[in-house]
PDB file of N, CA and C in Angstrom:
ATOM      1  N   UNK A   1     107.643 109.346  99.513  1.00  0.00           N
ATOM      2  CA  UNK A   1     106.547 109.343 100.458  1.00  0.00           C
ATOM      3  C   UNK A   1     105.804 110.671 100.346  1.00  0.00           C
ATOM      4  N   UNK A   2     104.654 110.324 100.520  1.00  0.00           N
ATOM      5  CA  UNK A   2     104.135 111.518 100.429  1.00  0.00           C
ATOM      6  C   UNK A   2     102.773 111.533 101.835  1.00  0.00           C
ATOM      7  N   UNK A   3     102.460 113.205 102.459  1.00  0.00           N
ATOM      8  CA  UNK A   3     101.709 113.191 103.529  1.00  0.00           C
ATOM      9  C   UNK A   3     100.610 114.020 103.260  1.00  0.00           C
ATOM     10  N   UNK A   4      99.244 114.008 103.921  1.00  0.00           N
ATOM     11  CA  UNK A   4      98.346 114.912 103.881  1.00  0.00           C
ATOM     12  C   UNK A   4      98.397 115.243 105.333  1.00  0.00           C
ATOM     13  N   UNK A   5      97.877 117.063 105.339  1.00  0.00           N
ATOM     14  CA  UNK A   5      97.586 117.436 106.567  1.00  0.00           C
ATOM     15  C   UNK A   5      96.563 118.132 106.541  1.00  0.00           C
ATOM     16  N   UNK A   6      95.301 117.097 107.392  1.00  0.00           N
ATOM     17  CA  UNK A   6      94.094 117.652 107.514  1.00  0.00           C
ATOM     18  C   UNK A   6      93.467 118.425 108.911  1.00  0.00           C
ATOM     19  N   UNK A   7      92.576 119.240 108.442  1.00  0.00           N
ATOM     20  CA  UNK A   7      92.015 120.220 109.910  1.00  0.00           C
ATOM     21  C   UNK A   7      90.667 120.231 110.269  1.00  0.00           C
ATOM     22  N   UNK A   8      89.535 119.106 111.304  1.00  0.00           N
ATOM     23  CA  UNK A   8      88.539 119.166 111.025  1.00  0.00           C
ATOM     24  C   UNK A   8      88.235 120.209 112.700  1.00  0.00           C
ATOM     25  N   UNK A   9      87.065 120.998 112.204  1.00  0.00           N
ATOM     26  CA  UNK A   9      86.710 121.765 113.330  1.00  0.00           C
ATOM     27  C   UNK A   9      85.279 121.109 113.699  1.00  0.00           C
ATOM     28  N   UNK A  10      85.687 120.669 115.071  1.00  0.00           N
ATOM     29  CA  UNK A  10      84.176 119.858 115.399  1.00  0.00           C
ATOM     30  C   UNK A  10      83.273 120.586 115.893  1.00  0.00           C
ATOM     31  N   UNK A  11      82.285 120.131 116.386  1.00  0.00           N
ATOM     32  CA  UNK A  11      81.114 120.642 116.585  1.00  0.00           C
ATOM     33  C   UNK A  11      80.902 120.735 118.160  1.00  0.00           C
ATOM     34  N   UNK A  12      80.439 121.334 118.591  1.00  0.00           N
ATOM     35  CA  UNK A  12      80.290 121.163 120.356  1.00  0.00           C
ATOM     36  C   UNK A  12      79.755 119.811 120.645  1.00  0.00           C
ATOM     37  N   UNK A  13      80.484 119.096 121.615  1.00  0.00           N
ATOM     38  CA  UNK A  13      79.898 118.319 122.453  1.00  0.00           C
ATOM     39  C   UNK A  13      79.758 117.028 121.470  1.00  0.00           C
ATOM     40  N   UNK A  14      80.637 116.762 120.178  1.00  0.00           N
ATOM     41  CA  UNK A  14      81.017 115.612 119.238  1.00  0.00           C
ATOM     42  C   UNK A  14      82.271 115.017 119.326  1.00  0.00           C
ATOM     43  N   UNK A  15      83.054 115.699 120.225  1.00  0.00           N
ATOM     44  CA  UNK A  15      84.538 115.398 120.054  1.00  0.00           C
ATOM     45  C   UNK A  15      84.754 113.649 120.662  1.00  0.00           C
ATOM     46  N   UNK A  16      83.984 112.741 121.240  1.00  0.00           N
ATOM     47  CA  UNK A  16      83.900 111.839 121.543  1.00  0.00           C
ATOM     48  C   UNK A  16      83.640 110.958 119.945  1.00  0.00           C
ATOM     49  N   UNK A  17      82.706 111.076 119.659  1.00  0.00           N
ATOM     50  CA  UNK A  17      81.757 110.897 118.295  1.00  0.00           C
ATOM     51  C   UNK A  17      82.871 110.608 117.143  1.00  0.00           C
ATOM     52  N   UNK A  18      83.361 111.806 117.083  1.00  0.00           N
ATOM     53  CA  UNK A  18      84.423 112.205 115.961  1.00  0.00           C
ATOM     54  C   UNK A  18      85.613 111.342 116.193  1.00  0.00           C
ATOM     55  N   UNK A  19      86.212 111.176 117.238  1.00  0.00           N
ATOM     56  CA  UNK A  19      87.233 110.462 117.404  1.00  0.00           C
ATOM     57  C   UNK A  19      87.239 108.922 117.341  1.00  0.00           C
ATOM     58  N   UNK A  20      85.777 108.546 117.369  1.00  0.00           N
ATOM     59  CA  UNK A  20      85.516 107.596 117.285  1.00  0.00           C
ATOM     60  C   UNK A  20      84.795 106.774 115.930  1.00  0.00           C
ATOM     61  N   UNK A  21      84.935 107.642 114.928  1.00  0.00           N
ATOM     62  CA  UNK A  21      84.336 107.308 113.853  1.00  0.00           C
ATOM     63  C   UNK A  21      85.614 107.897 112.723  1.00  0.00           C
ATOM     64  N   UNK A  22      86.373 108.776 113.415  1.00  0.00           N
ATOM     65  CA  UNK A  22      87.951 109.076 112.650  1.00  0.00           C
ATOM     66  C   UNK A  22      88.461 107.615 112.582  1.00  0.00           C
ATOM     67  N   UNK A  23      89.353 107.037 114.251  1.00  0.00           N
ATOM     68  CA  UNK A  23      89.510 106.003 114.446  1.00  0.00           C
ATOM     69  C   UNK A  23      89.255 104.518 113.385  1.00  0.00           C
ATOM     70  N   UNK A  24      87.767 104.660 113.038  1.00  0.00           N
ATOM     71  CA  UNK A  24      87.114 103.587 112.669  1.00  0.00           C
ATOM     72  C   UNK A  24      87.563 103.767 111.149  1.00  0.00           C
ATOM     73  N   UNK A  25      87.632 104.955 110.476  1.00  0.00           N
ATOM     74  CA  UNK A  25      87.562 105.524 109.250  1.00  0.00           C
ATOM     75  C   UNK A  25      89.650 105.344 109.037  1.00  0.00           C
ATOM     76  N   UNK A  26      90.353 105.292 109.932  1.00  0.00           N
ATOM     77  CA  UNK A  26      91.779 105.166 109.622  1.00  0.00           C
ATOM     78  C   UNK A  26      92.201 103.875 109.984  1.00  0.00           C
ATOM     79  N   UNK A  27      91.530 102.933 110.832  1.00  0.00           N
ATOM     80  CA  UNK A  27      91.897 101.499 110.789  1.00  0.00           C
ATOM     81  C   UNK A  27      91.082 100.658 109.072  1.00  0.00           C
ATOM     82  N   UNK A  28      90.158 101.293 108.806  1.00  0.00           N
ATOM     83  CA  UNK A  28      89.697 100.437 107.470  1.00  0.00           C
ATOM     84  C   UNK A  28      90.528 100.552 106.651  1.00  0.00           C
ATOM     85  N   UNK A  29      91.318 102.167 106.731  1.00  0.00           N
ATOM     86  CA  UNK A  29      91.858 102.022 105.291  1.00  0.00           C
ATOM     87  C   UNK A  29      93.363 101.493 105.251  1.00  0.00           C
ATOM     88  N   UNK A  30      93.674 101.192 106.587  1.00  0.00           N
ATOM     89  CA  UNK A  30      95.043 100.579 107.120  1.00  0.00           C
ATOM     90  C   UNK A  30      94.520  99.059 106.607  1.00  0.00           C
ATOM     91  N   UNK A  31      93.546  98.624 107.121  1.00  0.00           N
ATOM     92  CA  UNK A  31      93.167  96.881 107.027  1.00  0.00           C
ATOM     93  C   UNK A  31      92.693  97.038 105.557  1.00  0.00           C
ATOM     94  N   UNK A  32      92.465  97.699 104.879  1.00  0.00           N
ATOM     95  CA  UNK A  32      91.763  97.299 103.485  1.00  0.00           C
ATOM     96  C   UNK A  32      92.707  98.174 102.213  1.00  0.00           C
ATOM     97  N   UNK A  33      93.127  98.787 102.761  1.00  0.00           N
ATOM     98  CA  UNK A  33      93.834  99.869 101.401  1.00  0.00           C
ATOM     99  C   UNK A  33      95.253  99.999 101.240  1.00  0.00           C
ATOM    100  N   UNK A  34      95.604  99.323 102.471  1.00  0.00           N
ATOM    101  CA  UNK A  34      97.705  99.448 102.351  1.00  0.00           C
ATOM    102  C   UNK A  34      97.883 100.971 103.221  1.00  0.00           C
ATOM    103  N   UNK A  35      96.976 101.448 103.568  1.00  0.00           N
ATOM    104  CA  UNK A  35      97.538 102.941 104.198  1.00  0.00           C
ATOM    105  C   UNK A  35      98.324 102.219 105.484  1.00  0.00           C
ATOM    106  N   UNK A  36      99.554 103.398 105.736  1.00  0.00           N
ATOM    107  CA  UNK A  36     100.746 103.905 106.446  1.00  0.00           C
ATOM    108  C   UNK A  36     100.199 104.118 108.234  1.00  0.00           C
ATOM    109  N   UNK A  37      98.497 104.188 108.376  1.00  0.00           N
ATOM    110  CA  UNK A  37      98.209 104.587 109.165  1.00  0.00           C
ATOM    111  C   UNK A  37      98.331 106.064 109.259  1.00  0.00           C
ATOM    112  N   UNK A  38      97.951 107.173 110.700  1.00  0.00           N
ATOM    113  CA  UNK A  38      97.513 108.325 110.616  1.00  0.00           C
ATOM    114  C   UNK A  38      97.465 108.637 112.110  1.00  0.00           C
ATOM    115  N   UNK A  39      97.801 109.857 112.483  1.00  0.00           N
ATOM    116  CA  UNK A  39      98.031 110.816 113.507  1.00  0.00           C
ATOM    117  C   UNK A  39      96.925 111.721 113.854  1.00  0.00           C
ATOM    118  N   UNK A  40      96.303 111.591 114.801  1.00  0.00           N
ATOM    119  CA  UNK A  40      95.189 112.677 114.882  1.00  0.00           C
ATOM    120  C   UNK A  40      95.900 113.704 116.430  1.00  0.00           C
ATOM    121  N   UNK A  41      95.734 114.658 116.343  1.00  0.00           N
ATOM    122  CA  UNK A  41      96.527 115.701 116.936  1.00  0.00           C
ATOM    123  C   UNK A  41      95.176 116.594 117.362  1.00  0.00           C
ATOM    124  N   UNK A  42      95.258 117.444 118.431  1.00  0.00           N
ATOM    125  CA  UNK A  42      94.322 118.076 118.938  1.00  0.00           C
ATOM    126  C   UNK A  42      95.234 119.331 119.273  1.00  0.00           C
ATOM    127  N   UNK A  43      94.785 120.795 118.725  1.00  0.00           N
ATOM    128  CA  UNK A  43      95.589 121.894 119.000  1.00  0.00           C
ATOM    129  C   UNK A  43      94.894 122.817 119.913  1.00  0.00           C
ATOM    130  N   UNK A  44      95.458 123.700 120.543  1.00  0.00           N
ATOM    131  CA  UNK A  44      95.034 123.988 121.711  1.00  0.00           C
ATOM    132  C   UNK A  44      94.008 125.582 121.282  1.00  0.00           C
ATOM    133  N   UNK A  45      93.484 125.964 120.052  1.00  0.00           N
ATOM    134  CA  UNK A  45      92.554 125.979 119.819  1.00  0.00           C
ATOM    135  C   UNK A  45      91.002 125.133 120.022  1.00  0.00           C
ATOM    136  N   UNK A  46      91.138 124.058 119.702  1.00  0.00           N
ATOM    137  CA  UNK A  46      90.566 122.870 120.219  1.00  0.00           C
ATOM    138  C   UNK A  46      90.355 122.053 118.660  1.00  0.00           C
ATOM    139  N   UNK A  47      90.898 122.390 117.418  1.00  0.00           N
ATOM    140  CA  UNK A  47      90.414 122.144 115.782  1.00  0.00           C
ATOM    141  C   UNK A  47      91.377 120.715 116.262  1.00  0.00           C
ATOM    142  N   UNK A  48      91.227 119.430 115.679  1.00  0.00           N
ATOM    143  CA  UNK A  48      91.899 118.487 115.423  1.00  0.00           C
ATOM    144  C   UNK A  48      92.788 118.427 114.162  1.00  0.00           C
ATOM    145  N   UNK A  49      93.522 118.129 114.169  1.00  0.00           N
ATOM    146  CA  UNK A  49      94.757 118.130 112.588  1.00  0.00           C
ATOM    147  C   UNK A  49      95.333 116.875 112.430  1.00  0.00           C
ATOM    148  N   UNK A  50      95.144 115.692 111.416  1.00  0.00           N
ATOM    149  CA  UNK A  50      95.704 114.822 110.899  1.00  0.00           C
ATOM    150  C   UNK A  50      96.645 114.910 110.159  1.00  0.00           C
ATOM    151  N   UNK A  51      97.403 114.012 110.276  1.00  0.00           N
ATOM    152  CA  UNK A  51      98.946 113.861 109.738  1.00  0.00           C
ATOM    153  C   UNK A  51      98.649 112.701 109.320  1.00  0.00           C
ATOM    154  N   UNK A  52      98.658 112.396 107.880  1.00  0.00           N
ATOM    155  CA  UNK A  52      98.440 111.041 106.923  1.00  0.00           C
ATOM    156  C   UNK A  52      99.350 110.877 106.682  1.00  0.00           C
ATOM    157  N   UNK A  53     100.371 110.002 106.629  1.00  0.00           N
ATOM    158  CA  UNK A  53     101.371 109.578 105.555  1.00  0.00           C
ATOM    159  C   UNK A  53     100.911 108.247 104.726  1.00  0.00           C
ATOM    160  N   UNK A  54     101.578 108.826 103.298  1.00  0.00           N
ATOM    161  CA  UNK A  54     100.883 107.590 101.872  1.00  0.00           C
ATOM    162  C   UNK A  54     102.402 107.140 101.476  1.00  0.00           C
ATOM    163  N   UNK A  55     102.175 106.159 100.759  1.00  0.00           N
ATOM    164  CA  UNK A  55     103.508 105.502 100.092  1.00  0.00           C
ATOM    165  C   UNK A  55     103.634 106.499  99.238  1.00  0.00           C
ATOM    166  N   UNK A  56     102.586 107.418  98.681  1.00  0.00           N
ATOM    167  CA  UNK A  56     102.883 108.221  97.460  1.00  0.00           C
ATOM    168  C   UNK A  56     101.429 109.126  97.113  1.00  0.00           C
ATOM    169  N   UNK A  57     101.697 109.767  96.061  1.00  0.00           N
ATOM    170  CA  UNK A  57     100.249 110.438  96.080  1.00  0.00           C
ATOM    171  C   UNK A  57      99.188 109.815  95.613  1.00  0.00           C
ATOM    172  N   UNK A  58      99.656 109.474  94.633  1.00  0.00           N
ATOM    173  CA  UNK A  58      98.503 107.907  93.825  1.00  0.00           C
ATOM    174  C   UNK A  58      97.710 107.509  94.858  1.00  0.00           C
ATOM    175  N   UNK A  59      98.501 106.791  96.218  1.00  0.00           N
ATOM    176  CA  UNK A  59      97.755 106.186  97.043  1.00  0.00           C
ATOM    177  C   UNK A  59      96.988 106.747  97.336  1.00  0.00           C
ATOM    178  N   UNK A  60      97.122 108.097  97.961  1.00  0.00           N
ATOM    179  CA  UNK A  60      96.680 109.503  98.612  1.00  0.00           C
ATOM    180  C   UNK A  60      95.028 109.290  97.719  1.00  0.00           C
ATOM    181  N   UNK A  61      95.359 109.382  96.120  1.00  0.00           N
ATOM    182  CA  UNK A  61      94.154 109.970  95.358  1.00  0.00           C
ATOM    183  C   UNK A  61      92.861 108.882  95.648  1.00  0.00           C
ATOM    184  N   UNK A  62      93.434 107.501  95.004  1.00  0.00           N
ATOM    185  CA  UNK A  62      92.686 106.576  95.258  1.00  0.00           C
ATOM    186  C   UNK A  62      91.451 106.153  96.681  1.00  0.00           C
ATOM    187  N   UNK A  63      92.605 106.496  97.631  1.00  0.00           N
ATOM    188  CA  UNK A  63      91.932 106.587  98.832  1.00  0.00           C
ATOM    189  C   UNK A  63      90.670 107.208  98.916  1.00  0.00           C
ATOM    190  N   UNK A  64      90.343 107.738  98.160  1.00  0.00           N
ATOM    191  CA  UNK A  64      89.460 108.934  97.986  1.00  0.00           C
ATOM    192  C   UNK A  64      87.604 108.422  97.413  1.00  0.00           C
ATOM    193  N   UNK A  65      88.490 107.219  96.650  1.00  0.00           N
ATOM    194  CA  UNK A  65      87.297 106.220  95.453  1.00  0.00           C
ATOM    195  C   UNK A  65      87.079 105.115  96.131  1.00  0.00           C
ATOM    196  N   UNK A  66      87.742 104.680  97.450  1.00  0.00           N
ATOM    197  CA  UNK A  66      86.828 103.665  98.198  1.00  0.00           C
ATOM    198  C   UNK A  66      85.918 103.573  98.240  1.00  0.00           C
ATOM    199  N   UNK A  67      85.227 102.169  97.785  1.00  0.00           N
ATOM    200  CA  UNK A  67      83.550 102.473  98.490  1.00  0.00           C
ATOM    201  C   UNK A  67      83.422 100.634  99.222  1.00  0.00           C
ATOM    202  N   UNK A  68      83.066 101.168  99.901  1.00  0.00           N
ATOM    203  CA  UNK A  68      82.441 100.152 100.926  1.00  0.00           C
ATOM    204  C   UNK A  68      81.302 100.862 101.843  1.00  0.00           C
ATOM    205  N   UNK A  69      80.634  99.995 102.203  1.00  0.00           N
ATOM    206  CA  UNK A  69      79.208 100.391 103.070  1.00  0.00           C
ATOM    207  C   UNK A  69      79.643 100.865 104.611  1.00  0.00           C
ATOM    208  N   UNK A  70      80.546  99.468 105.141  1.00  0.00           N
ATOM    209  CA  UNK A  70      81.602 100.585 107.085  1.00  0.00           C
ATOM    210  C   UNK A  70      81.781 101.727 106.214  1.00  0.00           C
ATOM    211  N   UNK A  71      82.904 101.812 105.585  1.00  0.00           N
ATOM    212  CA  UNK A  71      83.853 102.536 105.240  1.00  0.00           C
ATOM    213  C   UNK A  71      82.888 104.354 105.386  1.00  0.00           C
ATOM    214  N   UNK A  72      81.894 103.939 104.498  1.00  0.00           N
ATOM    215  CA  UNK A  72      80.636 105.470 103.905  1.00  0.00           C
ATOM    216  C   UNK A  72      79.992 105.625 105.327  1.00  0.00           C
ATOM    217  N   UNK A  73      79.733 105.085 106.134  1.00  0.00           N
ATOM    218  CA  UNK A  73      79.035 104.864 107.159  1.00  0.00           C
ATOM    219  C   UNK A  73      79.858 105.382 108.079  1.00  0.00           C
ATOM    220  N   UNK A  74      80.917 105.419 108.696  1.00  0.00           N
ATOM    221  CA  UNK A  74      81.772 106.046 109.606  1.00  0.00           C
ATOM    222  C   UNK A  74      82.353 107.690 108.944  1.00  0.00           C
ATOM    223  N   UNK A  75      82.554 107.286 107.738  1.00  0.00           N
ATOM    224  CA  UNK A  75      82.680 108.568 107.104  1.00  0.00           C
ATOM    225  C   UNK A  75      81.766 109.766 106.809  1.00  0.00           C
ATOM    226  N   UNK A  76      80.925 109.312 106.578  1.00  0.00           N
ATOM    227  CA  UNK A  76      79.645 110.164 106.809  1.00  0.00           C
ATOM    228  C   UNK A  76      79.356 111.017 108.845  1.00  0.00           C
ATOM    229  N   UNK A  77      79.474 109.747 109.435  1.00  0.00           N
ATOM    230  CA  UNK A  77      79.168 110.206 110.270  1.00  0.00           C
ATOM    231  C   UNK A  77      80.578 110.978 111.191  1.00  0.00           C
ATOM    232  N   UNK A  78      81.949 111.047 110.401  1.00  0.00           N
ATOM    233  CA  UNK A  78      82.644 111.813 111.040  1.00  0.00           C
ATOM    234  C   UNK A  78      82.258 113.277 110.432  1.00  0.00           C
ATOM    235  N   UNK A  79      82.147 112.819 109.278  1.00  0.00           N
ATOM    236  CA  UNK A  79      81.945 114.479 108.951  1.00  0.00           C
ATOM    237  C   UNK A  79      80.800 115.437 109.367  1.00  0.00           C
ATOM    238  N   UNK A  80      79.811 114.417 109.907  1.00  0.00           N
ATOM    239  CA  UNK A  80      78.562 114.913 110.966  1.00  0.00           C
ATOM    240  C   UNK A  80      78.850 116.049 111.791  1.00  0.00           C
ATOM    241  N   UNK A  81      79.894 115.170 112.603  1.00  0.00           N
ATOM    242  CA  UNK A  81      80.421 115.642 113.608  1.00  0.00           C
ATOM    243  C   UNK A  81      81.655 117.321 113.195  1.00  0.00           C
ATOM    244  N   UNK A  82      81.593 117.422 111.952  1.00  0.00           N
ATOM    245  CA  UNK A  82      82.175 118.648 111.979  1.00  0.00           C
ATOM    246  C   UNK A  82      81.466 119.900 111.308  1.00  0.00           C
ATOM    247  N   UNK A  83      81.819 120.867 111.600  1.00  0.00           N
ATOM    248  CA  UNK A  83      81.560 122.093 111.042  1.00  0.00           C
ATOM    249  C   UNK A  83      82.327 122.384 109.676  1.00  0.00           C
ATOM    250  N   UNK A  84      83.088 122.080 110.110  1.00  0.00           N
ATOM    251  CA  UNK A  84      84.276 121.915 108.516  1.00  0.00           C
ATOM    252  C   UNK A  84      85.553 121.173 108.739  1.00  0.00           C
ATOM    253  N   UNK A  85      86.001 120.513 107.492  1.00  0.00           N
ATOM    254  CA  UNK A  85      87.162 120.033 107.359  1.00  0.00           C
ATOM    255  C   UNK A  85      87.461 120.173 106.145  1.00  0.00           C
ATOM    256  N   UNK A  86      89.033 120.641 106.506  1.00  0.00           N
ATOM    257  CA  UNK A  86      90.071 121.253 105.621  1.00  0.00           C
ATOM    258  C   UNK A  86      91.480 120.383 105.470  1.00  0.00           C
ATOM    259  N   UNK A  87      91.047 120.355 103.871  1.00  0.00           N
ATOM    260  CA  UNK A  87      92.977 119.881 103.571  1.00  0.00           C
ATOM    261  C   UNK A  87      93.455 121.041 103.538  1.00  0.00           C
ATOM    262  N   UNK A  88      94.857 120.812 104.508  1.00  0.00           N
ATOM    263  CA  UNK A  88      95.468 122.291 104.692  1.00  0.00           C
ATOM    264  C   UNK A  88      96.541 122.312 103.591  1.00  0.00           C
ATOM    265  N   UNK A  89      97.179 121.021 103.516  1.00  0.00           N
ATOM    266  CA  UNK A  89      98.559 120.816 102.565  1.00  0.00           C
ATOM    267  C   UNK A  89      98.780 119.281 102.109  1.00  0.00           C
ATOM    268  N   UNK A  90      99.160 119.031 101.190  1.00  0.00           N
ATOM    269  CA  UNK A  90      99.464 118.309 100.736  1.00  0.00           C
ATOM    270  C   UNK A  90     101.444 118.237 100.461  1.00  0.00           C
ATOM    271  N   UNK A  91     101.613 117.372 101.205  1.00  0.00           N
ATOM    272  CA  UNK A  91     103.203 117.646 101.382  1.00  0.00           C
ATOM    273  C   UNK A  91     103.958 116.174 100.780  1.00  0.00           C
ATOM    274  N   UNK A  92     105.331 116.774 100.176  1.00  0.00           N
ATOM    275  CA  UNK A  92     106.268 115.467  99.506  1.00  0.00           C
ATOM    276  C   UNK A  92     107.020 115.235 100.323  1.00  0.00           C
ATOM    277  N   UNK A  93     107.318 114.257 101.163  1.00  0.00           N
ATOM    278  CA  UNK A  93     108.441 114.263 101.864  1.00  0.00           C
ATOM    279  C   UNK A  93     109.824 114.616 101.344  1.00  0.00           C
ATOM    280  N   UNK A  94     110.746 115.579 102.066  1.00  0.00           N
ATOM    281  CA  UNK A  94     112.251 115.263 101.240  1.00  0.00           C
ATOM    282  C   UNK A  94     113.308 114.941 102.300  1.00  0.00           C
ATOM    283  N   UNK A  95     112.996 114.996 103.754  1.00  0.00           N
ATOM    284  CA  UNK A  95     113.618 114.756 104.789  1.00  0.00           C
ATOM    285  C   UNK A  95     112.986 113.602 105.490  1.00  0.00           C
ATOM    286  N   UNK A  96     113.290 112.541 105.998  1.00  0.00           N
ATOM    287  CA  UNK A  96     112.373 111.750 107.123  1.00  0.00           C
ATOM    288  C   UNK A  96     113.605 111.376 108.167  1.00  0.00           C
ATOM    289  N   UNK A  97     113.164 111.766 109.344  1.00  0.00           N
ATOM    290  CA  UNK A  97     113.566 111.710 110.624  1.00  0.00           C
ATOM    291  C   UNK A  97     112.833 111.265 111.821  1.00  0.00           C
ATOM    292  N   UNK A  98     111.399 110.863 111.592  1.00  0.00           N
ATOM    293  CA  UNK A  98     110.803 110.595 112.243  1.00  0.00           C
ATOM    294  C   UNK A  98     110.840 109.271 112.702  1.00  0.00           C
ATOM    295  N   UNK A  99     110.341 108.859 114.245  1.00  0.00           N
ATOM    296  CA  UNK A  99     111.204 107.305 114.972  1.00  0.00           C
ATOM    297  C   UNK A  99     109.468 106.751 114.378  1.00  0.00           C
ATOM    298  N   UNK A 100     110.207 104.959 114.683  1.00  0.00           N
ATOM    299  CA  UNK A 100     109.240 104.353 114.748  1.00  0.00           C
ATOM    300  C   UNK A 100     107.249 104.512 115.636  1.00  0.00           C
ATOM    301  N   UNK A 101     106.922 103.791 115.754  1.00  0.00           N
ATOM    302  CA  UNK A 101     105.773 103.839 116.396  1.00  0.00           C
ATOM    303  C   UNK A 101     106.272 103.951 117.741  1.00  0.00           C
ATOM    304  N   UNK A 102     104.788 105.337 118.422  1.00  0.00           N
ATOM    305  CA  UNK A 102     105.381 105.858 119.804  1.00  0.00           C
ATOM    306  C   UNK A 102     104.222 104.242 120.409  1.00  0.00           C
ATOM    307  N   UNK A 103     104.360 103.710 121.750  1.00  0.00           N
ATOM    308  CA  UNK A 103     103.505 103.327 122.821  1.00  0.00           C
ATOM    309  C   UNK A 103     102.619 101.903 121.617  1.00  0.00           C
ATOM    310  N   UNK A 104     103.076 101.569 120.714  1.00  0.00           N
ATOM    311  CA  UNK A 104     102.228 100.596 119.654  1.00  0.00           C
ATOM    312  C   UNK A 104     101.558 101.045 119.193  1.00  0.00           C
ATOM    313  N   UNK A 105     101.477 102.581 118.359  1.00  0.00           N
ATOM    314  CA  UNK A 105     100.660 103.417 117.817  1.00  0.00           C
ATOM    315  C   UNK A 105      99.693 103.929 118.660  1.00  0.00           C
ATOM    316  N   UNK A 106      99.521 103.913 119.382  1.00  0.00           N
ATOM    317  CA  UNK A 106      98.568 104.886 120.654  1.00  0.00           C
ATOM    318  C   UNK A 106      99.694 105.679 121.679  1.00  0.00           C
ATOM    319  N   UNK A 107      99.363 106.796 121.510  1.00  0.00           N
ATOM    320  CA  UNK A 107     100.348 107.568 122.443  1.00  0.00           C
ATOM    321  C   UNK A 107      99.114 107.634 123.611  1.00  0.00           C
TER     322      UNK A 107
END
């Protein structure tokens, strides 16, 4: 298994926007691409940080060469909404301890 951990710093007064076009941008690639689904985390800086997990990195890369018209369209407009976003790490799993889905994937 393999995970990405991303860091987007939004923009004032987008954090509605962003979460809502993240959202849209991690259910397509769950319904269309085989992704594991994805964690969006808010740190008390206020930067958001995703936690991706892929079956592997392959998946990871590919993900990348989607094209669909939703797909460019939500994606575009999350990245609107930021000032920057950063892959922080790219990580291999070698431990997994983590439980199933918290609340049916919505905490």
């Amino acid at each position: 298994m393999f995970c990405a951990l991303l860091k987007f710093t939004v923009k004032p007064h987008c954090d509605e926007p962003f979460r809502h076009h993240w959202l849209a941008v991690t259910q397509w690639y769950s319904r269309h691409a085989g992704s594991l689904g994805a964690r969006l985390h808010r740190a008390s800086t206020g930067e958001y940080l995703a936690y991706i997990p892929c079956v592997s990195r392959a998946q990871w890369k590919q993900q990348g060469d989607m094209s669909d018209a939703e797909l460019h369209r939500h994606r575009q407009a999350m990245r609107e909404c930021c000032e920057a976003i950063e892959l922080l790490y790219e990580l291999d799993v070698v431990e997994d301890w983590l439980r199933g889905e918290v609340g049916g994937g919505r905490v």
